[in-house]
Protein backbone atom coordinates (compact mmCIF):
# COMPACT_ATOMS: atom_id res chain seq x y z
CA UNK A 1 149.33 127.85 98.14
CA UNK A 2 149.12 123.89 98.89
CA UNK A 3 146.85 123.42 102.29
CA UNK A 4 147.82 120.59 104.79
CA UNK A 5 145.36 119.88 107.29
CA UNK A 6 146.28 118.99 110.90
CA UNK A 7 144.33 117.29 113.17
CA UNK A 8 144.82 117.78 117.08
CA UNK A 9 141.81 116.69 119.30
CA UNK A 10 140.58 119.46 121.43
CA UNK A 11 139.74 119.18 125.24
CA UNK A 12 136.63 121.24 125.10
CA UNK A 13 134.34 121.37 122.20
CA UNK A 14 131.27 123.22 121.67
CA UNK A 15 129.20 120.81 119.51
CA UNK A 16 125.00 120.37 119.03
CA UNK A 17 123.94 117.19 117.19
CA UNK A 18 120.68 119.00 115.52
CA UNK A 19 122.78 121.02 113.84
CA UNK A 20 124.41 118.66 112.32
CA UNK A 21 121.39 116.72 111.09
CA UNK A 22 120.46 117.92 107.99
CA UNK A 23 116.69 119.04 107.93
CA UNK A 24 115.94 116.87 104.79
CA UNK A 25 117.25 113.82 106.19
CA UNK A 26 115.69 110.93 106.62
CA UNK A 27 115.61 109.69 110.04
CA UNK A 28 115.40 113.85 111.06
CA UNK A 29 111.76 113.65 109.66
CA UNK A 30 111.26 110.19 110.91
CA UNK A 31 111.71 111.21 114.17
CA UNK A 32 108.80 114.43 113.58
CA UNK A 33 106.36 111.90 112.49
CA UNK A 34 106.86 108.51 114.78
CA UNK A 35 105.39 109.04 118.12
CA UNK A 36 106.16 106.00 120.29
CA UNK A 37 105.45 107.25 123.27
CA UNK A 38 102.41 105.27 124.19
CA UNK A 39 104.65 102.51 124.59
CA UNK A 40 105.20 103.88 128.13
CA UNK A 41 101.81 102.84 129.58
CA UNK A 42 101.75 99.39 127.25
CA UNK A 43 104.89 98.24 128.61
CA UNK A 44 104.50 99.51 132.17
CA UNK A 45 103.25 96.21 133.42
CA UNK A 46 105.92 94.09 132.30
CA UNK A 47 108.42 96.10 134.84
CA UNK A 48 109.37 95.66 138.28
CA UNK A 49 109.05 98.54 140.93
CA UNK A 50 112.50 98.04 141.97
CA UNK A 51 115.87 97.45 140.29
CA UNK A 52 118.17 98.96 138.15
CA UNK A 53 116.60 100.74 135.05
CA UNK A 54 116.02 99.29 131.87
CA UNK A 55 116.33 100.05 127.99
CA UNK A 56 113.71 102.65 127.66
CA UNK A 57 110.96 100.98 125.47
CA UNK A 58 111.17 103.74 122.86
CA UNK A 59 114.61 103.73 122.54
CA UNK A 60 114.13 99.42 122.00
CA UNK A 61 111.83 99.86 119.30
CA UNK A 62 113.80 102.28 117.47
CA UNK A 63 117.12 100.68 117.59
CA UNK A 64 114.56 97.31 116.55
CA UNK A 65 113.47 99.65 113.77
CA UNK A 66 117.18 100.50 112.76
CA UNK A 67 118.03 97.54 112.16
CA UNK A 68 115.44 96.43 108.80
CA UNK A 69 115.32 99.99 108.08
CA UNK A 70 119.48 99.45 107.68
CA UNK A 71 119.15 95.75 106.86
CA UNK A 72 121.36 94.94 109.41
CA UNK A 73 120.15 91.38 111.05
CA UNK A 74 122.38 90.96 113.60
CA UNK A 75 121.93 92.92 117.00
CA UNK A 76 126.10 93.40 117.61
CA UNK A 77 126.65 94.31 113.95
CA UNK A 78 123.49 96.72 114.40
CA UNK A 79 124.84 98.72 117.55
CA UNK A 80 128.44 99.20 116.49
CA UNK A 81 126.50 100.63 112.84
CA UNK A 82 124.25 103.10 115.49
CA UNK A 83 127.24 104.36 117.08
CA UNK A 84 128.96 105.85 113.81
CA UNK A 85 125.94 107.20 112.65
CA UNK A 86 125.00 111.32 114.12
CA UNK A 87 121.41 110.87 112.18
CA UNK A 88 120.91 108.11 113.45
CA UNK A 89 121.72 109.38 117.33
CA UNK A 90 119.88 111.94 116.91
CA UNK A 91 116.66 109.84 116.15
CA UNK A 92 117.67 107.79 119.45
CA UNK A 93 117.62 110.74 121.30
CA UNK A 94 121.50 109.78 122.04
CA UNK A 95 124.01 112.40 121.98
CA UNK A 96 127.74 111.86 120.93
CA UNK A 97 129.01 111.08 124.28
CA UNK A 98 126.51 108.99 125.75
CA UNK A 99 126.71 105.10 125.65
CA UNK A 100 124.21 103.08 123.46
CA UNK A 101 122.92 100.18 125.43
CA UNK A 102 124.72 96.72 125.24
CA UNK A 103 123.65 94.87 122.11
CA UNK A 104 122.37 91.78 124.51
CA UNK A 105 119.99 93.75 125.79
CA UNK A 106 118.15 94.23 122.91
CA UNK A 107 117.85 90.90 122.11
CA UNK A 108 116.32 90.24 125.92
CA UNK A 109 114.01 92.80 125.38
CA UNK A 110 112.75 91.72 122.04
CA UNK A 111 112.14 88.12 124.36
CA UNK A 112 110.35 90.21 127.23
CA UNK A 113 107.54 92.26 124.65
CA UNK A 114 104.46 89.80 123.83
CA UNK A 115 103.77 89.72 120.73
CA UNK A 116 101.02 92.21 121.07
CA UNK A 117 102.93 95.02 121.83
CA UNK A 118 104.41 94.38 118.57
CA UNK A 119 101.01 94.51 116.95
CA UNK A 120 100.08 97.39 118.58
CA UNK A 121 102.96 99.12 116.85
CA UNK A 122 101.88 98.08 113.64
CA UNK A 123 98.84 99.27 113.72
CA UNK A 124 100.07 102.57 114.97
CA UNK A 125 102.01 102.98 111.68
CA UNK A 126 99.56 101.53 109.82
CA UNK A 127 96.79 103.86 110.90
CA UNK A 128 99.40 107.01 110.03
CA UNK A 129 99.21 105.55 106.44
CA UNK A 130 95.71 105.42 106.65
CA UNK A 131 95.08 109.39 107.70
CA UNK A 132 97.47 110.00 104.68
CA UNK A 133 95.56 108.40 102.53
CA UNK A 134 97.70 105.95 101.47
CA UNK A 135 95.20 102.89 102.16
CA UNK A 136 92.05 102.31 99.79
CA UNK A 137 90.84 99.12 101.57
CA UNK A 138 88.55 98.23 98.50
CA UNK A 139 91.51 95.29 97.18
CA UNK A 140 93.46 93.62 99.55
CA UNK A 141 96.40 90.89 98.09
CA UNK A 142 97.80 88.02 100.04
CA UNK A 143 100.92 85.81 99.32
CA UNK A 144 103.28 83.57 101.38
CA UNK A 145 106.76 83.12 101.18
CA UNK A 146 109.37 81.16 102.97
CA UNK A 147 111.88 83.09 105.69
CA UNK A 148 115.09 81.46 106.70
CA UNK A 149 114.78 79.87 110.40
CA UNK A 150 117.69 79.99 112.80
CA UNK A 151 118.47 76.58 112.53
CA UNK A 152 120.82 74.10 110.77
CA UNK A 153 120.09 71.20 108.80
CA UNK A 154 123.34 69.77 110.53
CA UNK A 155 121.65 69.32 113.47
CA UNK A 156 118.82 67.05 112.62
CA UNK A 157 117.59 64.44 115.09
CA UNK A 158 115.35 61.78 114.80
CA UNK A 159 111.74 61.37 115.62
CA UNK A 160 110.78 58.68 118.86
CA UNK A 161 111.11 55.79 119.76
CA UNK A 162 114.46 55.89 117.71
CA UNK A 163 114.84 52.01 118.09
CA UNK A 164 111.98 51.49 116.01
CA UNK A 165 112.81 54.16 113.43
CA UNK A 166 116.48 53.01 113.35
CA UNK A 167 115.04 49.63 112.49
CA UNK A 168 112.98 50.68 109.55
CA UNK A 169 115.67 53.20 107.90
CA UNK A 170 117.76 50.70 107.89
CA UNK A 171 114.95 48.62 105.89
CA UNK A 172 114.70 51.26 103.70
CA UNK A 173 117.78 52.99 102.87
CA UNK A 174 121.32 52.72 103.23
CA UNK A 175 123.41 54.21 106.25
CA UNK A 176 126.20 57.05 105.59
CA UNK A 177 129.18 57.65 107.14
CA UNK A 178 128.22 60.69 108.52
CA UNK A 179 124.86 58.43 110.23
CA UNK A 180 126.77 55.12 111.22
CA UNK A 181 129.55 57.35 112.80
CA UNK A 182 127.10 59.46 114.45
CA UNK A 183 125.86 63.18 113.54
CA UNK A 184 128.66 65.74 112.08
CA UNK A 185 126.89 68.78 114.54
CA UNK A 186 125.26 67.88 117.97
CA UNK A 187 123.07 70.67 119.25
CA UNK A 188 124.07 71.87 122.48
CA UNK A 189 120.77 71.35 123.91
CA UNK A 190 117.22 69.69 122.74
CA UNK A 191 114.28 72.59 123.01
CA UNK A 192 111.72 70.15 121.75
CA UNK A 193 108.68 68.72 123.48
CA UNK A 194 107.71 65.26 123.61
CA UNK A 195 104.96 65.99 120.91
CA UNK A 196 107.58 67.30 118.31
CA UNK A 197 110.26 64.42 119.32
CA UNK A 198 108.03 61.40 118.82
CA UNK A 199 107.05 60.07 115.15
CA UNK A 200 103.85 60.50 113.73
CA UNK A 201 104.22 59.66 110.56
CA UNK A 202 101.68 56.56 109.51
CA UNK A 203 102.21 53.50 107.68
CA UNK A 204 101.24 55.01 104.46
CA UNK A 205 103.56 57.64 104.42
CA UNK A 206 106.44 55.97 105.97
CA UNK A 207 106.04 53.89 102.87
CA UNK A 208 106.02 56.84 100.60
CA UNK A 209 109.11 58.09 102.25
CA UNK A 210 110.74 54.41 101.58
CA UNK A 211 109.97 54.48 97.88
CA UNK A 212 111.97 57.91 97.42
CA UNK A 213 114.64 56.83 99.91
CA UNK A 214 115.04 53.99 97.42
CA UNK A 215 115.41 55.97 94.60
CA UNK A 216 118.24 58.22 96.14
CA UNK A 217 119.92 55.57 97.84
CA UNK A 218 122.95 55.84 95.39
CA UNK A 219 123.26 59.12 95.68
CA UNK A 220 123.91 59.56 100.01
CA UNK A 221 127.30 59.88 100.38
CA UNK A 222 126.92 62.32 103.20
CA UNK A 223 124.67 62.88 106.18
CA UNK A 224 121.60 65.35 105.59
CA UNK A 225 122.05 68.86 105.19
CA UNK A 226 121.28 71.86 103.06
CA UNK A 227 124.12 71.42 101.07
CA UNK A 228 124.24 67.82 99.51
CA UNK A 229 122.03 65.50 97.77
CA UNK A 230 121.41 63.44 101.32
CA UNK A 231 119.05 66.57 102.51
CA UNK A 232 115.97 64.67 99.97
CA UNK A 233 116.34 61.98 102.89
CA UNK A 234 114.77 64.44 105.47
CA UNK A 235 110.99 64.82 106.09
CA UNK A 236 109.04 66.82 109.18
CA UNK A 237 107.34 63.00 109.36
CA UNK A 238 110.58 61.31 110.46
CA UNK A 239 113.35 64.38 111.59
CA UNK A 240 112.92 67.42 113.94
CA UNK A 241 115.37 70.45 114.86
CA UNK A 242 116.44 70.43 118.40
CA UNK A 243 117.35 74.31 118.75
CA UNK A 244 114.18 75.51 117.15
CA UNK A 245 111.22 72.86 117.35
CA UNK A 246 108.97 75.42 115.91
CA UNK A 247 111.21 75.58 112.14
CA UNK A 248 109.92 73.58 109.80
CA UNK A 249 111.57 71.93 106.78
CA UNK A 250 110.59 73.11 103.45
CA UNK A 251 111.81 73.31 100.19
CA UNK A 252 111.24 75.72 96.89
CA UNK A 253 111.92 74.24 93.63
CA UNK A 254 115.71 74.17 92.66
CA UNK A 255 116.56 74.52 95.77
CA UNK A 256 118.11 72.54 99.05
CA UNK A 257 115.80 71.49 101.71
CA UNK A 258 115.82 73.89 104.80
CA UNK A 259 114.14 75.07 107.77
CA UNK A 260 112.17 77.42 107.10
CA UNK A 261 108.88 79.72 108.46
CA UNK A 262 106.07 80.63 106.53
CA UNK A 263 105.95 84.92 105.86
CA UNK A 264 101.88 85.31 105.56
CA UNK A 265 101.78 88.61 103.59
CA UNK A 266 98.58 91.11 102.80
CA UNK A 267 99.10 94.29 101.06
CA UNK A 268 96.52 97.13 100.07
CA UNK A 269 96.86 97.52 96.25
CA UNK A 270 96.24 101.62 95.85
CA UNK A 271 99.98 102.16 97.45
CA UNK A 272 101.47 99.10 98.88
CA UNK A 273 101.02 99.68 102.15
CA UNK A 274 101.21 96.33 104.58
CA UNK A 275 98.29 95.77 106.32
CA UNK A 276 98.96 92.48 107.73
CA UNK A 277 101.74 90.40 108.07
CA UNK A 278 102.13 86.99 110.31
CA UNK A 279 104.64 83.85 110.67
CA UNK A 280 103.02 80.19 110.61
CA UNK A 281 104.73 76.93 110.34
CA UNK A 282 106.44 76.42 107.14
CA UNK A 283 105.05 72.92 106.76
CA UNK A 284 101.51 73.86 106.34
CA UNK A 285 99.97 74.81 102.94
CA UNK A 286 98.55 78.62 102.19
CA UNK A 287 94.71 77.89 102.31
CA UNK A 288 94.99 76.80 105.58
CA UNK A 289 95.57 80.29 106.60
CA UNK A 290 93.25 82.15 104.53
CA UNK A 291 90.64 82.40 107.56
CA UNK A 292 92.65 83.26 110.21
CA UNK A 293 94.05 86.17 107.69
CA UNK A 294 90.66 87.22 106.38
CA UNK A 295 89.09 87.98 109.81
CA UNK A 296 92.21 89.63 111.10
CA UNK A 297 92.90 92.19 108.21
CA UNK A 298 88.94 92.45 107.82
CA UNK A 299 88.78 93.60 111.72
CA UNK A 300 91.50 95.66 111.46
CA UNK A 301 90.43 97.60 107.73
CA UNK A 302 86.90 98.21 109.91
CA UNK A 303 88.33 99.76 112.58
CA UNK A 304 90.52 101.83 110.64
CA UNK A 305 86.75 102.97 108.52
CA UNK A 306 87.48 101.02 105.63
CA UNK A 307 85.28 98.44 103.32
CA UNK A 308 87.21 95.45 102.11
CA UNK A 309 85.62 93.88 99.01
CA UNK A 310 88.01 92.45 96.92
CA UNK A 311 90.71 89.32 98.20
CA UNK A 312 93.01 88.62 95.61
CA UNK A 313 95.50 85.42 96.13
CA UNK A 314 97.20 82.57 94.07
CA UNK A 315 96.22 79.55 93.20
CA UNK A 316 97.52 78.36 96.73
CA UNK A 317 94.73 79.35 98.72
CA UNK A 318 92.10 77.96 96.58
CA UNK A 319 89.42 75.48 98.17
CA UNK A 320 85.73 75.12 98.12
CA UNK A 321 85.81 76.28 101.77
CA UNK A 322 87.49 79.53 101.33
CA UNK A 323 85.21 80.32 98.23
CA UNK A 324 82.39 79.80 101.12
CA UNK A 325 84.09 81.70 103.85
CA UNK A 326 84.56 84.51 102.02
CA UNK A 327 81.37 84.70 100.14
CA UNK A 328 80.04 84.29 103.77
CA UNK A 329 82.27 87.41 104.76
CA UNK A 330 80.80 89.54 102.10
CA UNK A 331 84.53 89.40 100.01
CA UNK A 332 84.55 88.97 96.50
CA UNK A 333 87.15 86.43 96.05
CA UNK A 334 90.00 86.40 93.04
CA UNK A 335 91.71 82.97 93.25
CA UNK A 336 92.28 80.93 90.46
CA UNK A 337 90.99 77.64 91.52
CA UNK A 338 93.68 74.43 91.62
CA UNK A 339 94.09 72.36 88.33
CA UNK A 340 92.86 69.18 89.70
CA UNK A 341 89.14 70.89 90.31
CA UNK A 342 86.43 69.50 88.00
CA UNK A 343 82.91 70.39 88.24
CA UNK A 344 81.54 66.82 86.86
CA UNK A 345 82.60 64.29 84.39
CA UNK A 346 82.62 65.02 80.96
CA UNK A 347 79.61 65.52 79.08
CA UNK A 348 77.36 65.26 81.66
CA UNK A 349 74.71 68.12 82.55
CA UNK A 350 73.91 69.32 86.11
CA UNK A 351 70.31 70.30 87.47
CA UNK A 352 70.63 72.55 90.43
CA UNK A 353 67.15 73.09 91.20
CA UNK A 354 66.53 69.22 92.24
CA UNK A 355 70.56 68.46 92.46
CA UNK A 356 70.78 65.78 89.82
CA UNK A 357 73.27 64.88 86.63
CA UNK A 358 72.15 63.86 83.41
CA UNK A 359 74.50 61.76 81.56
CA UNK A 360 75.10 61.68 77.61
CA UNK A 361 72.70 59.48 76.69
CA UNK A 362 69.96 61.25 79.25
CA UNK A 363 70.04 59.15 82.27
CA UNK A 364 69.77 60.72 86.01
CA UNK A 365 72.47 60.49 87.68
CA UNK A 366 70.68 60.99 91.30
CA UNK A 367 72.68 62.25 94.83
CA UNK A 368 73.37 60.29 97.40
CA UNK A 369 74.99 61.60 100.29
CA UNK A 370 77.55 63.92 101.82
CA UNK A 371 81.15 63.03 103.20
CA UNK A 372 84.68 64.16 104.06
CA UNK A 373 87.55 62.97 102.49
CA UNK A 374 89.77 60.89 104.61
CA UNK A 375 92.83 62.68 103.41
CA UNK A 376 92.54 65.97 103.27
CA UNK A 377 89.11 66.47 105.41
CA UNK A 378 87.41 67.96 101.84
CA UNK A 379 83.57 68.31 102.23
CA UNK A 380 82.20 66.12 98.76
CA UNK A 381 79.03 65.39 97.43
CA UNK A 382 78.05 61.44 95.90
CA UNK A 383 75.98 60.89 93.35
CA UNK A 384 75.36 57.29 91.92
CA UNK A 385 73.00 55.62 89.57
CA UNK A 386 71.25 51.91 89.96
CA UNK A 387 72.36 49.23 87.83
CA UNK A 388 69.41 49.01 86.08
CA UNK A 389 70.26 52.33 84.63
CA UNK A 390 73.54 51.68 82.96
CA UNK A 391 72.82 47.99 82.19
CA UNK A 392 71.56 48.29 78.58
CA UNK A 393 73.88 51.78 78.22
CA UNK A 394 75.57 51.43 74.56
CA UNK A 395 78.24 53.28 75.93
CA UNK A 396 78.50 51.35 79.07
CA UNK A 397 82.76 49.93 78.34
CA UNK A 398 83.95 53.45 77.96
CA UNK A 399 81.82 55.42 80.76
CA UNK A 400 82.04 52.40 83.50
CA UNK A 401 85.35 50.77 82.53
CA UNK A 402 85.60 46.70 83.03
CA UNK A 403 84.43 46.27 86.31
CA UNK A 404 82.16 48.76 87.28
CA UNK A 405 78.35 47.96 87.39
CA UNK A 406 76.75 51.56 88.01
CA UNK A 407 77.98 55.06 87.69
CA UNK A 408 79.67 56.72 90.73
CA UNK A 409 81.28 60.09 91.06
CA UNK A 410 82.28 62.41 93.46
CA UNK A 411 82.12 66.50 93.50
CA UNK A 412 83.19 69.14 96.07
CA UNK A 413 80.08 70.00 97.71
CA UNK A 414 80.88 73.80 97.29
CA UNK A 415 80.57 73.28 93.31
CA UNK A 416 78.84 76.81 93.07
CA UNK A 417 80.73 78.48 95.18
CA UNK A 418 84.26 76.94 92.74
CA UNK A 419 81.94 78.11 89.69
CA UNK A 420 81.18 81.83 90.13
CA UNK A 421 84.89 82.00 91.64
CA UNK A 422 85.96 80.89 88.13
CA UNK A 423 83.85 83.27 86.07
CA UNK A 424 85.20 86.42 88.44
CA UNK A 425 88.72 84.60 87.59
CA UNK A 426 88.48 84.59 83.60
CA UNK A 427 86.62 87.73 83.73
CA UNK A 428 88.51 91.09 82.21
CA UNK A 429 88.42 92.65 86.05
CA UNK A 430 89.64 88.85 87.03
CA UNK A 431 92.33 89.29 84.77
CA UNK A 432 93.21 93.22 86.16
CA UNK A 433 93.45 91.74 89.67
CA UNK A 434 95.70 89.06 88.44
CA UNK A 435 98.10 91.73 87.29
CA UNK A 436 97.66 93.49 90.13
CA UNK A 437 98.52 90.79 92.29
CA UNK A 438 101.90 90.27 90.79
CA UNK A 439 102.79 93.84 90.75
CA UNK A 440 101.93 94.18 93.86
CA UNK A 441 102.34 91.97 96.97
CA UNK A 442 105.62 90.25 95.18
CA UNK A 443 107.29 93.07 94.57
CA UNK A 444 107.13 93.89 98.36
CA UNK A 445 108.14 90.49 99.72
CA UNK A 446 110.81 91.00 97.20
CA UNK A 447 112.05 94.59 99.05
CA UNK A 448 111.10 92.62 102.53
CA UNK A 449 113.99 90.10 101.92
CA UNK A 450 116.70 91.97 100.06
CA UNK A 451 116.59 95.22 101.65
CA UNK A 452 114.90 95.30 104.66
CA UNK A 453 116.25 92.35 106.84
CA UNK A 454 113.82 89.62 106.46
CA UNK A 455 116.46 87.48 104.35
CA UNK A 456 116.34 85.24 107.92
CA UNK A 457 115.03 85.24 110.92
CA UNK A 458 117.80 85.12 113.36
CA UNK A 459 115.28 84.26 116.51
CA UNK A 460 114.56 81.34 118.13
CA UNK A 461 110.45 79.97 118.29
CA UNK A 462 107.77 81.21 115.93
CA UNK A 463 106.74 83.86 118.56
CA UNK A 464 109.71 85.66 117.82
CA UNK A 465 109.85 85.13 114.28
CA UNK A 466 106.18 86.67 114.45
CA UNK A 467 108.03 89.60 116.06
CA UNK A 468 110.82 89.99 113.16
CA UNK A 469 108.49 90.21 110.65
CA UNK A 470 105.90 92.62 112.19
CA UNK A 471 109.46 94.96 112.95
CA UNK A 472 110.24 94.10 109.18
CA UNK A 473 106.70 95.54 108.21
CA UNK A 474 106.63 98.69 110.20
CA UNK A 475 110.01 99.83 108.87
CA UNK A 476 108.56 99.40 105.31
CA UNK A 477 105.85 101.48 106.17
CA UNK A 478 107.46 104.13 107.85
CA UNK A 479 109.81 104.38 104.51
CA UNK A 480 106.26 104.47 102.23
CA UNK A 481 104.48 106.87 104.46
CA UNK A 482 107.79 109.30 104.36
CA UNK A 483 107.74 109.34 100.65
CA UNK A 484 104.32 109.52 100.29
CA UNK A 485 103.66 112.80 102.04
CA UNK A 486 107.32 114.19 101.17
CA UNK A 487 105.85 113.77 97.66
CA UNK A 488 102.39 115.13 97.99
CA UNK A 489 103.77 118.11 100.54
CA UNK A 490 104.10 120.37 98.10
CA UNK A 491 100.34 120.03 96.45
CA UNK A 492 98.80 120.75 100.24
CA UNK A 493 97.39 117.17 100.19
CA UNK A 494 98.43 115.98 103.46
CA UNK A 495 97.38 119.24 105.03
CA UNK A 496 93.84 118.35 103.81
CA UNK A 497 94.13 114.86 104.98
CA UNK A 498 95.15 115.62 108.28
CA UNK A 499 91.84 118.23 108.65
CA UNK A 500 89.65 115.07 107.53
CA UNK A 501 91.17 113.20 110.05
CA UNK A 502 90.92 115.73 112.82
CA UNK A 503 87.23 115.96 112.11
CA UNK A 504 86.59 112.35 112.37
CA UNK A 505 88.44 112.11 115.14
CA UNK A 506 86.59 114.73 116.99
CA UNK A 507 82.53 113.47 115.75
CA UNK A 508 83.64 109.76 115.70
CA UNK A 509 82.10 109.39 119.77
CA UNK A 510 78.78 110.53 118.18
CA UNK A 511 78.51 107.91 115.55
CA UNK A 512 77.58 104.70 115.65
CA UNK A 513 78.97 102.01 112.43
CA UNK A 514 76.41 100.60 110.36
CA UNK A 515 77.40 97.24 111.29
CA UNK A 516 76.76 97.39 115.11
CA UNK A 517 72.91 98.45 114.92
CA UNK A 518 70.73 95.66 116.13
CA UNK A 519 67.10 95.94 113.79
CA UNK A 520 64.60 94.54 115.56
């Protein structure tokens, strides 16, 4: 007999949300293992005595958490998605009938929380991996990758005084329509300060930005922007953004010019887990960054009981003084150092015991003295022989050239430190950690973007967009961590772990680290 279901609301209903939460699902055991509610005493201060209440902080953090564990980016989109969802309510701590709070809220929250609280989070999550054992410590990998800013090329404006830079583009390239006319999308209003609205640019590079301007010239046929040829006419020397001063412009290769942050990513290589994870302006180049990274994931790795002793990066982050810093920091670094590096000319033989070169035909080459590099601010060693020395030289044309009367080089004073970096590099555990590298810390920048909401930052300021990506992070840990002890439940593993933790937890008053004894 043919069934035909009808459907008439009822005015009373008998209905409990657990039991309709399956116990296998996913949020169901993320709500038995994420304990937020320290938040309560972190957050206290940041609340008046009086007033209507607010979101509850837990609550914020999970719906905050919802939204990269969903890869939802937008805070409307993310509560109307909450509201359909009974696992999902039942991780809130919401039942069926109650409102969700407004989706503005959550966005004035996110502005109220420092960026600390944030942190603190993170390292919540990240010391639950830990106690799993999911974290070696021992090899740490760090990458960068550009994150979508919140702001539109569309809406460029040019650097200060603007009569003098109107002056010289017109020198040095020809107007568009879109520029003579004046620009296609005004911000509303200009967030910038006087720093980031006045030119800095020099001479030199005002002149480098000329001689490209001239090459494209033909080519502008609209005003710059991320989708025609007239973005190659914008630089951070000459153009800011007026709704987020902080976004930088940046560009990948094969792809339009846009503003952009900079994702500073370290991941432990036993099972991915994050361990750090930071925002910096997208202008600025990787090894820039390698300190401020080093000390922060080397703090935290300590406190957590762990030894770092392998950093593995690209070629990015190579320079003589990261080789230093880290050799200073006890790190055994695995960066492949930059193709313009040369450790002396060609030929010529170095004596490191009295810091001398010998050249082909035997002559000293002696040192001279130490300076920085106007450019770049590179620490470099001279070393320079006497006329006398290369005057009766047979081959004196091909090692001086026409017009040079002595022999004068220049090499990176840290020329041992670039040396033994290079031997780890080419050796076979150089060439492990190379491999390991790729299949580890891209692949998770790769999951970052695609599935868990990091695709753009839709924030204002790099304080925020610091907050998006730690949110980004915890949510991917949270999903490893899951998996991790779903899959090793059944073996008693993570009933082990948990005992070793317990016990360090109760004897760890009663020791004292290695590294904080004073020997006298």
């Amino acid at each position: 007999m043919q069934g035909k279901k009808q459907y008439q609301e009822k005015l009373f209903n008998n209905f409990q949300l657990s039991a309709r939460v399956p116990e296998h699902n996913f949020y169901r055991c993320l709500k038995d293992v994420l304990h937020l509610d320290f938040l309560y005493n972190e957050t206290k201060g940041y609340y008046g005595s009086s007033g209507q209440k607010s979101i509850d902080p837990v609550v914020f953090f999970k719906l905050c958490l919802e939204g990269y564990l969903e890869n939802i980016s937008s805070d409307r989109k993310l509560m109307e998605h909450c509201s359909l969802r009974l696992d999902i309510l039942y991780f809130l701590g919401y039942d069926i009938d109650e409102e969700l709070p407004w989706h503005s809220t959550i966005s004035r929250t996110r502005q109220l929380f420092p960026e600390t609280i944030f942190e603190v989070v993170f390292i919540k999550v990240f010391e639950l991996c830990v106690s799993a054992g999911m974290v070696s410590g021992h090899t740490q990998a760090i990458d960068s990758a550009p994150v979508k800013a919140n702001a539109s090329m569309d809406s460029l404006e040019l650097k200060v005084p603007e009569e003098d830079l109107e002056v010289h583009l017109r020198k040095i390239r020809h107007f568009s329509k879109g520029d003579k006319d004046g620009p296609l999308r005004q911000a509303k209003g200009n967030k910038a300060d006087k720093d980031q609205q006045s030119l800095s640019a020099s001479d030199k590079e005002l002149k480098a930005i000329k001689s490209r301007n001239n090459k494209w010239a033909k080519e502008q046929d609209q005003r710059p922007g991320a989708g025609n040829k007239g973005s190659r006419y914008t630089s951070n020397k000459t153009h800011y953004s007026p709704t987020d001063p902080d976004a930088r412009i940046s560009v990948k290769p094969g792809k339009a010019r846009k503003f952009n942050y900079q994702s500073q990513l370290t991941v432990d290589t036993a099972h991915h887990v994050i361990s750090d994870i930071k925002a910096y302006h997208a202008d600025e180049k990787d090894n820039q960054q390698l300190a401020d990274i080093v000390v922060r994931v080397q703090r935290r790795l300590r406190c957590s009981g762990l030894v770092w002793e392998n950093c593995v990066a690209d070629t990015g982050y190579s320079s003589g003084e990261n080789y230093a810093f880290l050799e200073g920091r006890r790190l055994k670094s695995f960066i492949p150092a930059h193709g313009t590096y040369k450790g002396c000319p060609d030929g010529f033989t170095y004596n490191q015991t009295e810091d001398y070169y010998v050249c082909p035909q035997g002559k000293v080459i002696p040192f001279k003295k130490v300076f920085y590099e106007t450019k770049n601010r590179t620490k470099k060693k001279e070393y320079r022989a006497s006329k006398k020395v290369c005057v009766d030289c047979p081959i004196r044309r091909a090692c001086l050239g026409k017009s040079a009367q002595e022999k004068k080089f220049t090499v990176t004073y840290y020329r041992a430190e670039y040396e033994r970096n290079i031997a780890r590099v080419n050796s076979p555990e150089g060439r492990y950690m190379k491999a390991k590298r790729q299949s580890t810390v891209e692949p998770v920048f790769g999951t970052l973007t695609q599935f868990m909401g990091l695709r753009k930052v839709n924030t204002i300021g790099i304080k925020q967009a610091n907050k998006c990506m730690q949110l980004s992070a915890i949510a991917y840990n949270l999903k490893k961590y899951l998996k991790f002890i779903e899959k090793h439940s059944k073996s008693g593993a993570v009933s082990l772990r948990s005992v070793i933790s317990q016990f360090k937890a109760v004897f760890k008053p009663y020791t004292t680290p290695y590294n904080s004894l004073e020997f006298k």
